[in-house]
C-alpha atoms as a PDB file:
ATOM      1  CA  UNK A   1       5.218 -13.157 -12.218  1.00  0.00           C
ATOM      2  CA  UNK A   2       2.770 -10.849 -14.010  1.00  0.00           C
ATOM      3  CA  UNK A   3       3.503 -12.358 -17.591  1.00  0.00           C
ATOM      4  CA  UNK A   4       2.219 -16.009 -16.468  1.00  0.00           C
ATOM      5  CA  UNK A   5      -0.854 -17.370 -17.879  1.00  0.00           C
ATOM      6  CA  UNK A   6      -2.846 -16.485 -20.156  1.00  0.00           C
ATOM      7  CA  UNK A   7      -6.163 -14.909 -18.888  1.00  0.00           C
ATOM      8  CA  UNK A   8      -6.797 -11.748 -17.313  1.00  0.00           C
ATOM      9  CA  UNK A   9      -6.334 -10.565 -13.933  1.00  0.00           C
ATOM     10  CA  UNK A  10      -8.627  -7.854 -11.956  1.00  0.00           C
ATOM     11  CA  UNK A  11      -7.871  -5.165 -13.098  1.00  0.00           C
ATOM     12  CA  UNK A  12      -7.428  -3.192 -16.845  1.00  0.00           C
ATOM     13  CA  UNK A  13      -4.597  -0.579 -17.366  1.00  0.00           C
ATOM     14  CA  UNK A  14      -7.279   1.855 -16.900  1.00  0.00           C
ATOM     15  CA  UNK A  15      -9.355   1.673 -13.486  1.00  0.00           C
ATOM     16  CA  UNK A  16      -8.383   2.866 -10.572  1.00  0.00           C
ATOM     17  CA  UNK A  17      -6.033   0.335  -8.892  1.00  0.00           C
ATOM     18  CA  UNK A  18      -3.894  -0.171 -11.944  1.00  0.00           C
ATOM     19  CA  UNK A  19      -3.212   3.481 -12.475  1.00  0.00           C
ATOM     20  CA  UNK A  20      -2.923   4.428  -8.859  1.00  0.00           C
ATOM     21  CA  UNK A  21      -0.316   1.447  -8.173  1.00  0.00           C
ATOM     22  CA  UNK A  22       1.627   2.485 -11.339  1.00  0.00           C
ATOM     23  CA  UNK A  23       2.427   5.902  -9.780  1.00  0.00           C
ATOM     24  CA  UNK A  24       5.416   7.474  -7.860  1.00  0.00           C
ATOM     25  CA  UNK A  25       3.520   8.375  -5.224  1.00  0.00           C
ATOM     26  CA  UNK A  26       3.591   4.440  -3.976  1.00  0.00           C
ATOM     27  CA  UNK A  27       6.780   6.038  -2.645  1.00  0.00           C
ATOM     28  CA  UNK A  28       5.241   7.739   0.045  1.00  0.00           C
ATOM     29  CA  UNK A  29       2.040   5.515   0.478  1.00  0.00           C
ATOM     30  CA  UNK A  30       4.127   2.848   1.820  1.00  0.00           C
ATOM     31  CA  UNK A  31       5.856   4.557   4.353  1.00  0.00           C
ATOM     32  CA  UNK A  32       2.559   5.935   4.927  1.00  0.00           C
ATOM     33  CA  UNK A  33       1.047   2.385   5.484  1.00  0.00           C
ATOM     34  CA  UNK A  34       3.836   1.258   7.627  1.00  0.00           C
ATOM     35  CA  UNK A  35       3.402   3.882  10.214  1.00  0.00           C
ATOM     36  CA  UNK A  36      -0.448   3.038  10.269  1.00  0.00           C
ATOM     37  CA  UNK A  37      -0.076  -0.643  10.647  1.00  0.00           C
ATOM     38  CA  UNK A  38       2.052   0.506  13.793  1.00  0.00           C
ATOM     39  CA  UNK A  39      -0.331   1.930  15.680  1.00  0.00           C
ATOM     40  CA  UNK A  40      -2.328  -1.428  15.736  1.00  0.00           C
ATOM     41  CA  UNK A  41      -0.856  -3.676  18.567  1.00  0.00           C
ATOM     42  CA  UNK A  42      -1.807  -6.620  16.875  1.00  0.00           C
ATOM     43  CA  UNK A  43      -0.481  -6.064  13.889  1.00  0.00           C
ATOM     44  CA  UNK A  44       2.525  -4.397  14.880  1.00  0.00           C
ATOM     45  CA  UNK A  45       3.539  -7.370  17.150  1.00  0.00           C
ATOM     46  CA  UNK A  46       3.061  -9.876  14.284  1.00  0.00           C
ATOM     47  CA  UNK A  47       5.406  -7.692  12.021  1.00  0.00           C
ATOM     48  CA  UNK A  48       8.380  -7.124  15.270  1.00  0.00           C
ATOM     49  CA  UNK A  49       7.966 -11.037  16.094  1.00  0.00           C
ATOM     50  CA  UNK A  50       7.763 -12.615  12.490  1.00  0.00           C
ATOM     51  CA  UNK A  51       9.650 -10.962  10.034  1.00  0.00           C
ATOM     52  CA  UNK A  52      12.357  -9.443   9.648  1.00  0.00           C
ATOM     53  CA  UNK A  53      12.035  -5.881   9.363  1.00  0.00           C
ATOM     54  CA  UNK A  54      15.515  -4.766  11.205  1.00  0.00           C
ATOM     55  CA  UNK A  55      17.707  -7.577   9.851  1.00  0.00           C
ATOM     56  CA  UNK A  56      16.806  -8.236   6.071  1.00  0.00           C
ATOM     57  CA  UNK A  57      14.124  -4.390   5.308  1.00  0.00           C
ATOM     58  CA  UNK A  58      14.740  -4.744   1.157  1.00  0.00           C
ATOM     59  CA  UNK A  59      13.467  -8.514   2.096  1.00  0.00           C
ATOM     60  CA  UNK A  60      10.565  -7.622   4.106  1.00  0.00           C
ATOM     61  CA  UNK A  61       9.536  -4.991   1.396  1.00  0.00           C
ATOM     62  CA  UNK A  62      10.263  -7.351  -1.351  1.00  0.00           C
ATOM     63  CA  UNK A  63       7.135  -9.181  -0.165  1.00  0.00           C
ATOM     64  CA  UNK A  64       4.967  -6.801   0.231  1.00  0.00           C
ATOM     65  CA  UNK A  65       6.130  -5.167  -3.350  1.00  0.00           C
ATOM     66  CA  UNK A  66       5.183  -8.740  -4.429  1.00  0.00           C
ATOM     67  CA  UNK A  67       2.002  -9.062  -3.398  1.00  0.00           C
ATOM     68  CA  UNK A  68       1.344  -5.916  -4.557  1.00  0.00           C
ATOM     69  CA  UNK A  69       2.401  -6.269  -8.094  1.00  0.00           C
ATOM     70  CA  UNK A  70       0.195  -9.653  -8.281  1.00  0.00           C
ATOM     71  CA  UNK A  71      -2.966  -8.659  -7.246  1.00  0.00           C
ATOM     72  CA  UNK A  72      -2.393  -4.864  -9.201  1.00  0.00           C
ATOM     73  CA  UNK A  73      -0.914  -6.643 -12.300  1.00  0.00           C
ATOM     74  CA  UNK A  74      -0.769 -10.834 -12.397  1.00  0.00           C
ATOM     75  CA  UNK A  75      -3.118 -13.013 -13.968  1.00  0.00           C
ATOM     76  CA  UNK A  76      -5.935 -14.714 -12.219  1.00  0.00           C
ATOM     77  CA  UNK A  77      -4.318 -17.646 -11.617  1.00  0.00           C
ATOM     78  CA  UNK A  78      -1.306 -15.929 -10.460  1.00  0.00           C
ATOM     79  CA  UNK A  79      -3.286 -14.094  -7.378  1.00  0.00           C
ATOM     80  CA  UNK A  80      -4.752 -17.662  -6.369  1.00  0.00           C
ATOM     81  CA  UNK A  81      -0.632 -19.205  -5.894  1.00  0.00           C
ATOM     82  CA  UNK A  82      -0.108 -15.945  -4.235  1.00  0.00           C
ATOM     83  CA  UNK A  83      -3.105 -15.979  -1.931  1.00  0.00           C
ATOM     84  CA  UNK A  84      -2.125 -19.514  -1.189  1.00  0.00           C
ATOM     85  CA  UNK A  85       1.353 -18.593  -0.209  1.00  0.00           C
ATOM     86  CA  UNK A  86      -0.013 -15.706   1.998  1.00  0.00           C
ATOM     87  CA  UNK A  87      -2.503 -17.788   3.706  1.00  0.00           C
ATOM     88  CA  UNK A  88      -0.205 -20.831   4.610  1.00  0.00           C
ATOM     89  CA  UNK A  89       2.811 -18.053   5.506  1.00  0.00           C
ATOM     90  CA  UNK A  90      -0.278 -16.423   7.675  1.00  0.00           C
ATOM     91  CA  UNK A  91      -1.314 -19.392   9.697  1.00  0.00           C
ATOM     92  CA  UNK A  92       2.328 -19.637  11.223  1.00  0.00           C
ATOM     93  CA  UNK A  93       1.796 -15.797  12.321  1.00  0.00           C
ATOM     94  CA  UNK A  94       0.574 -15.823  15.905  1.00  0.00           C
ATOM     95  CA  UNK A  95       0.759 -14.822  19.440  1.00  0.00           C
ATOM     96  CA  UNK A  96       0.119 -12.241  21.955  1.00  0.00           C
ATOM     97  CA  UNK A  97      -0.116  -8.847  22.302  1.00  0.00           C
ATOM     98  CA  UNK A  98      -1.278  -6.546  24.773  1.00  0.00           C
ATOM     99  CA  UNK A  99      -4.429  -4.017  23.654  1.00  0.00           C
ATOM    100  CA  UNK A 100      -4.734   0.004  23.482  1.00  0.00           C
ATOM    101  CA  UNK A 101      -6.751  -0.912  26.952  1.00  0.00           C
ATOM    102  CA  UNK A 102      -3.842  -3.171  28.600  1.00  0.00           C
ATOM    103  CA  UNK A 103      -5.764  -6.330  28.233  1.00  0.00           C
ATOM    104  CA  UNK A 104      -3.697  -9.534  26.975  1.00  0.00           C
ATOM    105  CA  UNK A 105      -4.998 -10.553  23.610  1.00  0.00           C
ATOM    106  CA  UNK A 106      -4.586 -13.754  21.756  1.00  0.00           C
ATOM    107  CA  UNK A 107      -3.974 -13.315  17.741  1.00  0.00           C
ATOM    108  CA  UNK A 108      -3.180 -14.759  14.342  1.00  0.00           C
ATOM    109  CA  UNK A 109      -1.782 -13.123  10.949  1.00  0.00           C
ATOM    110  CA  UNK A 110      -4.955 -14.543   9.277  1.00  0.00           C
ATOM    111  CA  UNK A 111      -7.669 -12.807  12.141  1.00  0.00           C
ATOM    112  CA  UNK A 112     -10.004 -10.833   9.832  1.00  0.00           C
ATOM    113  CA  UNK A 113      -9.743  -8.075  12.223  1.00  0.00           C
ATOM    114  CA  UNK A 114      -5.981  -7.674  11.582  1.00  0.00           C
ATOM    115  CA  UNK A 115      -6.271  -8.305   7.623  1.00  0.00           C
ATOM    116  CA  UNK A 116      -8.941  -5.330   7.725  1.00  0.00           C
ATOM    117  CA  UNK A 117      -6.380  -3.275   9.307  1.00  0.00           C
ATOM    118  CA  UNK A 118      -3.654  -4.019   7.231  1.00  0.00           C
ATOM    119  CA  UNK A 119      -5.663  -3.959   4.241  1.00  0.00           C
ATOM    120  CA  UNK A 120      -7.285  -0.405   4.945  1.00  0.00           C
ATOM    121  CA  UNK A 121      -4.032   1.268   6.077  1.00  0.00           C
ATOM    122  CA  UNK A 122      -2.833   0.069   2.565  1.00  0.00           C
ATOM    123  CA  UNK A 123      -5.517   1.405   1.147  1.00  0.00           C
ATOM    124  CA  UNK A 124      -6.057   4.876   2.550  1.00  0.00           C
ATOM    125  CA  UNK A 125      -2.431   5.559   2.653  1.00  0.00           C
ATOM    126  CA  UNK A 126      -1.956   4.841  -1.716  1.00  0.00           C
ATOM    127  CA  UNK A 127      -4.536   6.778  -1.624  1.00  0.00           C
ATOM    128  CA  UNK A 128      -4.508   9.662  -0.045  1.00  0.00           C
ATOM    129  CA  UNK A 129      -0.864  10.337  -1.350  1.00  0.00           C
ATOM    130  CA  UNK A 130      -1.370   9.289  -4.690  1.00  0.00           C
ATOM    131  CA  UNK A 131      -3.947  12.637  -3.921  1.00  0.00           C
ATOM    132  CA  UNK A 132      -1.918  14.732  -2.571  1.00  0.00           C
ATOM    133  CA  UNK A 133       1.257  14.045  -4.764  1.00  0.00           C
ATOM    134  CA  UNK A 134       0.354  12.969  -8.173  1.00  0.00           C
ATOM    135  CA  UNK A 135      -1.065  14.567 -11.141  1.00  0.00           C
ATOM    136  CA  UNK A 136      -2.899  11.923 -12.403  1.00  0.00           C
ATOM    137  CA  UNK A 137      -6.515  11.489 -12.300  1.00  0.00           C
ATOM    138  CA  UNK A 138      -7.867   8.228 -10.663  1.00  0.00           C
ATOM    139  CA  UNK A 139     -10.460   6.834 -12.985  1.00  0.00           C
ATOM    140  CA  UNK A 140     -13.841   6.650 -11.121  1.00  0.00           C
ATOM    141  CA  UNK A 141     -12.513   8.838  -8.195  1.00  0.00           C
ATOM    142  CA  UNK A 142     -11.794   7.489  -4.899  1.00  0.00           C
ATOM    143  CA  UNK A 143     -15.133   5.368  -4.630  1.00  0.00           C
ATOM    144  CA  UNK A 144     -13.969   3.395  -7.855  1.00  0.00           C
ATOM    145  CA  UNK A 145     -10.452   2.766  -6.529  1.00  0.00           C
ATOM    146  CA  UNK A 146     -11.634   1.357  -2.816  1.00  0.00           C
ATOM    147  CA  UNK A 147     -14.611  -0.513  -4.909  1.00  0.00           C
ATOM    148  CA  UNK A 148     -11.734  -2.204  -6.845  1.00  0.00           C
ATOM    149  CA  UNK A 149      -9.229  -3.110  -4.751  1.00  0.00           C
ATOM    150  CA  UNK A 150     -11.346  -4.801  -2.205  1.00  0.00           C
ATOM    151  CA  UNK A 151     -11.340  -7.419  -4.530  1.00  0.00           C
ATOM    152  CA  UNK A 152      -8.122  -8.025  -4.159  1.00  0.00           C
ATOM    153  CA  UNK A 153      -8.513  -9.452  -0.116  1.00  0.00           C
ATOM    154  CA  UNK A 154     -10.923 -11.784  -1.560  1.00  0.00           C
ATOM    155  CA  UNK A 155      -8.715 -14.542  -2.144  1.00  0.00           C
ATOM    156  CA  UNK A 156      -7.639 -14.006   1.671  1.00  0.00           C
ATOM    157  CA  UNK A 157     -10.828 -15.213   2.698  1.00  0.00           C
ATOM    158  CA  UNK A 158     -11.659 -10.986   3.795  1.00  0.00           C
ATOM    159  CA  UNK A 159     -14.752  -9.879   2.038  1.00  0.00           C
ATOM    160  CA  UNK A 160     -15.971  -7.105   4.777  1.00  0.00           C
ATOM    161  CA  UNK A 161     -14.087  -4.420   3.929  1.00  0.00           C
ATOM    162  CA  UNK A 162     -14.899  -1.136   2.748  1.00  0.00           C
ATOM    163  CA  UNK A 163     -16.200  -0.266  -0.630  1.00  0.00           C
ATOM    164  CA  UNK A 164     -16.226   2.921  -1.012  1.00  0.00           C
ATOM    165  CA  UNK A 165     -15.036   6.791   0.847  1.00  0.00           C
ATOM    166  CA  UNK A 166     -17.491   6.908   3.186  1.00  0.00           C
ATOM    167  CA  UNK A 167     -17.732   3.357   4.428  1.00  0.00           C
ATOM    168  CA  UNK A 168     -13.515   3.616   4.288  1.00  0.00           C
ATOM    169  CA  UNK A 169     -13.701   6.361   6.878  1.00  0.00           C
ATOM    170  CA  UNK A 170     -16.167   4.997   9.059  1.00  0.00           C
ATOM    171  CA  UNK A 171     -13.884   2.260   9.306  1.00  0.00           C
ATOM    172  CA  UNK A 172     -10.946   4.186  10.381  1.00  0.00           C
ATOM    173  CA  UNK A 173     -13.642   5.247  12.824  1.00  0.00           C
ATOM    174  CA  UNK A 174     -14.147   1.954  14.334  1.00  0.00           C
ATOM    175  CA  UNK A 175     -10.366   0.985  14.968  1.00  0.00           C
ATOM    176  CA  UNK A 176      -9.912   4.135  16.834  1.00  0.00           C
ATOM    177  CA  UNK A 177     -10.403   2.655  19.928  1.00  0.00           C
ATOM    178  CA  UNK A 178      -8.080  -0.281  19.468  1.00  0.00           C
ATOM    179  CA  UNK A 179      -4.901   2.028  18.301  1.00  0.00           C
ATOM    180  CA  UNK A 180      -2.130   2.845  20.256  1.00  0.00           C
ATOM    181  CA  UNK A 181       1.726   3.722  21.070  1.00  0.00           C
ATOM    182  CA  UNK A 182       3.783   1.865  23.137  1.00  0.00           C
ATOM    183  CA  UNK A 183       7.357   1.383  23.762  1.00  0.00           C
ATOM    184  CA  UNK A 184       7.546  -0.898  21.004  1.00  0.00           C
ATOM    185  CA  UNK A 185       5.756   1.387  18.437  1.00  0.00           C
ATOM    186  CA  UNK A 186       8.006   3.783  19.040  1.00  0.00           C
ATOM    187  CA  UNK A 187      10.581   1.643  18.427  1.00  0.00           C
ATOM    188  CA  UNK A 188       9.239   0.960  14.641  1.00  0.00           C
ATOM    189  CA  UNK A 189       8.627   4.244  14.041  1.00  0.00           C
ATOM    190  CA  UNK A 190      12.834   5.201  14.862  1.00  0.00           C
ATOM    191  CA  UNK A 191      13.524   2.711  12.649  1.00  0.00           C
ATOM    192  CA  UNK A 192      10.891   4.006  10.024  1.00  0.00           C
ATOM    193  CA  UNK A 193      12.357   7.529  10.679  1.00  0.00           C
ATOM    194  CA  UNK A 194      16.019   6.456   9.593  1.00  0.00           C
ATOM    195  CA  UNK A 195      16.297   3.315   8.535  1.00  0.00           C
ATOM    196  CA  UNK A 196      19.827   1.956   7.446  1.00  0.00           C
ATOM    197  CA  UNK A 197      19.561   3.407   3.837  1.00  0.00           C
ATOM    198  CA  UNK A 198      23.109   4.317   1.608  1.00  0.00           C
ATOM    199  CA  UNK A 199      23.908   7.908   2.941  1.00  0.00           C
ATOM    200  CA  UNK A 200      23.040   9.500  -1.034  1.00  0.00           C
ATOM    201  CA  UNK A 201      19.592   8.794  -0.422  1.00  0.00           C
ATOM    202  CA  UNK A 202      18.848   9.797   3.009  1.00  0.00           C
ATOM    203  CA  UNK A 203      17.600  13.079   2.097  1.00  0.00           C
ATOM    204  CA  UNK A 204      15.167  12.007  -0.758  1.00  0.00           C
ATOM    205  CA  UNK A 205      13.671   9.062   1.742  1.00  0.00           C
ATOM    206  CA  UNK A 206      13.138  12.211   4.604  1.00  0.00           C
ATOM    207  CA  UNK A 207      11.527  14.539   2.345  1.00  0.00           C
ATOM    208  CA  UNK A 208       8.688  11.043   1.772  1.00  0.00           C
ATOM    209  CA  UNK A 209       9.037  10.638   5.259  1.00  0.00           C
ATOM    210  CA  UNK A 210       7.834  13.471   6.494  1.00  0.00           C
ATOM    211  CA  UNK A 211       5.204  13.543   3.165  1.00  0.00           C
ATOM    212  CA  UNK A 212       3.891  10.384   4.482  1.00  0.00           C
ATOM    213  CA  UNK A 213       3.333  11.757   8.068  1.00  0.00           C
ATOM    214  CA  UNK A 214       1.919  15.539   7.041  1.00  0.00           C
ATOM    215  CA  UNK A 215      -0.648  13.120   5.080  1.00  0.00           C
ATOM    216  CA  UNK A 216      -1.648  11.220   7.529  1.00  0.00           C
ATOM    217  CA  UNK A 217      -4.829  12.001   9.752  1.00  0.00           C
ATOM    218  CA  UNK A 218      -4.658  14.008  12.567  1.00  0.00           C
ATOM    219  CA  UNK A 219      -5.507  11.915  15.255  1.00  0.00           C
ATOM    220  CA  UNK A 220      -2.928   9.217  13.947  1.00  0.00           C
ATOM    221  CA  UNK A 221      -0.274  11.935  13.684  1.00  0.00           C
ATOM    222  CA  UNK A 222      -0.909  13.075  17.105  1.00  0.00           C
ATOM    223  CA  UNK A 223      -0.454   9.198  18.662  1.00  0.00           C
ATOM    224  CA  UNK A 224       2.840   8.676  16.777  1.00  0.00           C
ATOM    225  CA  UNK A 225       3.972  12.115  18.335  1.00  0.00           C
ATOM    226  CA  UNK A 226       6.361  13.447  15.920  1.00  0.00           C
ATOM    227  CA  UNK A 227       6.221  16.926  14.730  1.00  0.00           C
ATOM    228  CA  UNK A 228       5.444  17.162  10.563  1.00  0.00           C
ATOM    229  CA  UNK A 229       5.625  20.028   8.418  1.00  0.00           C
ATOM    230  CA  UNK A 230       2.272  21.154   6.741  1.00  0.00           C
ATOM    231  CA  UNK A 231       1.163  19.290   4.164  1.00  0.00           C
ATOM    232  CA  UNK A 232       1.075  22.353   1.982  1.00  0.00           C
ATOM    233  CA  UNK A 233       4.792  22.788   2.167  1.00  0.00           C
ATOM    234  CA  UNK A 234       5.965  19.244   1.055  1.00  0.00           C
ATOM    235  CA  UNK A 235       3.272  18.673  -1.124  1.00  0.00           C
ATOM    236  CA  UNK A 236       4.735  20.589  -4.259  1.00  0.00           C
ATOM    237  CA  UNK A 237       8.201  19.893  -3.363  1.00  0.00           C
ATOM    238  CA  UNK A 238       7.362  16.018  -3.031  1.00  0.00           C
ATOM    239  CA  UNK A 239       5.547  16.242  -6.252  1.00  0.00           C
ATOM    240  CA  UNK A 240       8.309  17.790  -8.087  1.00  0.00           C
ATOM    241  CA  UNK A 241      10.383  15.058  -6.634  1.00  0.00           C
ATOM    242  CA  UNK A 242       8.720  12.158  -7.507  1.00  0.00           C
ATOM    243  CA  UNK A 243       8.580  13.974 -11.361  1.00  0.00           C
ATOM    244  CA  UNK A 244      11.886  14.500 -11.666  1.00  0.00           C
ATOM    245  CA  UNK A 245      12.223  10.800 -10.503  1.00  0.00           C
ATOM    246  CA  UNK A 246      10.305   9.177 -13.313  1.00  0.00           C
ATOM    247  CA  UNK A 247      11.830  11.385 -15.798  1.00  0.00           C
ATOM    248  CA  UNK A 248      14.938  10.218 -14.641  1.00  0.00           C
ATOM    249  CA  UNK A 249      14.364   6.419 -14.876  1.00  0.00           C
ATOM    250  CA  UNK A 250      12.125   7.183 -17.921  1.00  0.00           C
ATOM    251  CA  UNK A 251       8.499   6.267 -18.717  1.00  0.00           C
ATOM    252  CA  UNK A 252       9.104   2.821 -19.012  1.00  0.00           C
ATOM    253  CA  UNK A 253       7.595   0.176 -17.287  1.00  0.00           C
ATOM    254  CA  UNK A 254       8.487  -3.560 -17.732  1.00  0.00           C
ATOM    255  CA  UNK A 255       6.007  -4.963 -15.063  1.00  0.00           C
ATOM    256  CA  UNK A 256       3.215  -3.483 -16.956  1.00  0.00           C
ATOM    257  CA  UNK A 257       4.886  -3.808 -20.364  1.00  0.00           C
ATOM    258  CA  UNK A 258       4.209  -7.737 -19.424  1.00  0.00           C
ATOM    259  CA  UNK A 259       0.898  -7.855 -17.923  1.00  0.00           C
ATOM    260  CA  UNK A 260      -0.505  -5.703 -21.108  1.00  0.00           C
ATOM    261  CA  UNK A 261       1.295  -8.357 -23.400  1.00  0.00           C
ATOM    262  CA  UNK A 262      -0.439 -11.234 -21.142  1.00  0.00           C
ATOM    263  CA  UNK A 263      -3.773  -9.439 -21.871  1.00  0.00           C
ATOM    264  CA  UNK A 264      -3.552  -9.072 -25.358  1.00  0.00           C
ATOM    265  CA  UNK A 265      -2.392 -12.360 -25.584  1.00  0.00           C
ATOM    266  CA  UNK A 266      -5.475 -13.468 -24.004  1.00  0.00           C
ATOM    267  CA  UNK A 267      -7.478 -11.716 -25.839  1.00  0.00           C
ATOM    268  CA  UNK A 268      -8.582  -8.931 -23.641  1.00  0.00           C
ATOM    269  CA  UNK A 269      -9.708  -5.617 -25.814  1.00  0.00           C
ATOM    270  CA  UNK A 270      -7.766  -2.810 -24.735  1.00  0.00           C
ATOM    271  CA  UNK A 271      -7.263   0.971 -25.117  1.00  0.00           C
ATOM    272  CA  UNK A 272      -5.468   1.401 -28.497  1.00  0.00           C
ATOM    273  CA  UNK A 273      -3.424   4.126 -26.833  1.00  0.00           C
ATOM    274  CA  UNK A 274      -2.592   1.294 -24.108  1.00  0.00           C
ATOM    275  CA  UNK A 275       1.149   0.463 -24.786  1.00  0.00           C
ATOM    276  CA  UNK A 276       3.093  -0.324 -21.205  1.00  0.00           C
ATOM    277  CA  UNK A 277       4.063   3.200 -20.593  1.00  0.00           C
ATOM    278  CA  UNK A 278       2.546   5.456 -18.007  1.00  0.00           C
ATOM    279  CA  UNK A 279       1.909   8.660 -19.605  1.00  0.00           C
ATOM    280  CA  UNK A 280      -0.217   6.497 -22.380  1.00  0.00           C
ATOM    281  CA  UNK A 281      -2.552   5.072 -20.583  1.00  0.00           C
ATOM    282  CA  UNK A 282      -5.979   7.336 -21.014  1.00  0.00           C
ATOM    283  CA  UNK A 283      -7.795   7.750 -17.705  1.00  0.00           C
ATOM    284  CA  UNK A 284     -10.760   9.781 -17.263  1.00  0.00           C
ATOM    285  CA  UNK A 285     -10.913  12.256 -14.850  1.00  0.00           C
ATOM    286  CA  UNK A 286     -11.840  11.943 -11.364  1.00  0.00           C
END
């Protein structure tokens, strides 16, 4: 996917989206995400009615892995067939849903509204762990990562979205009003909780579990209910984790490995100390 074509994509091994994307901590911003995107009744309703979550979960994540490694990695031309395959797969997505105020709402996948949603629980929640549980700088800071990967909505026809850390809070301000937990969210969030996962890694996915929910705000923790331990007690111990975890698979990375080979190939100039692994790229700090 990411070694197609032969221009550049929108982002260089060494901004924000790239680096933050190529870190562990994705591990816990994606459970983090997930129990966001449930407290939205419109959004939760299209994922519980049109996909398959329960029945195929490595499928359902395979997509959104996918989409992720296009727009993070994948050539220009690459993002436009996978817009294109989002949008069309989007305009089949719709229905009803009843709203945090008990009114019966008409909706489709493709309602700017919902994108926004989805698109800034993505965004805060790769965030905000990749803060809490990595040691890596983000180059630019937070502003320069939100800046960035608002470009990546573009092709989905969503342009107002935040671009930087103030503008992605006030945001989160202005859905506060339309979040909230039903029967059916709480149903998600079981399943989130323990999904059907080989028994060996039950404990690793609990200790992100509960990393993804100490990290989350407090408001949103206090609608999904669920006790968390303090942030300050998982953080080191999910850090460690997710260390120990690359050092086990090793530094290597052949999704990047091909997207840097796609850029030199197009000419792009690059870091000299750029060479598909992690630890080389040089970021400044945040």
């Amino acid at each position: 996917m990411v070694a197609a074509g032969d221009g550049p994509g929108l982002y260089l091994p060494n901004e924000a989206p790239w680096v933050v994307h190529a870190d562990l901590a994705t591990l816990v911003g994606g459970v983090r995400a997930l129990l966001m995107q449930a407290l939205h009744p419109g959004s939760l309703t299209g994922v519980r009615s049109h996909s398959r979550y329960k029945d195929d979960p490595l499928g359902r994540l395979a997509g959104t892995i996918r989409w992720l490694t296009i727009t993070t990695y994948g050539s220009h031309e690459a993002l436009a067939n996978e817009a294109g395959r989002v949008n069309r797969m989007h305009e089949s997505v719709r229905g009803t849903y009843q709203s945090a105020g008990g009114a019966t709402r008409t909706y489709r996948a493709a309602d700017t509204d919902l994108l926004r949603w989805v698109h800034i629980a993505f965004m805060d929640s790769f965030l905000r762990s990749h803060q809490a549980f990595s040691t890596r700088p983000i180059p630019g800071g937070a502003d320069a990562y939100i800046r960035l990967w608002a470009k990546s909505v573009e092709p989905l026809g969503l342009d107002d979205v935040p671009r930087d850390e103030v503008g992605l809070l006030a945001s989160l301000a202005d859905y506060r009003s339309e979040l909230a937990v039903t029967d059916a969210t709480r149903d998600v969030i079981r399943w989130l909780r323990r999904p059907p996962l080989p028994l060996a890694s039950r404990p690793v996915y609990a200790l992100l579990f509960q990393s993804a929910l100490a990290s989350l705000p407090d408001e949103h923790r206090r609608l999904i209910g669920l006790r968390a331990l303090p942030l300050g007690v998982v953080r080191p111990v999910t850090t460690r984790l997710l260390k120990f975890i690359r050092f086990a698979i090793g530094p290597e990375s052949p999704i990047e490995d091909a997207a840097i080979a796609r850029l030199r190939r197009s000419g792009v100039a690059l870091d000299p100390e750029v060479g598909g692994r992690h630890e080389d790229v040089s970021c400044p700090k945040s």
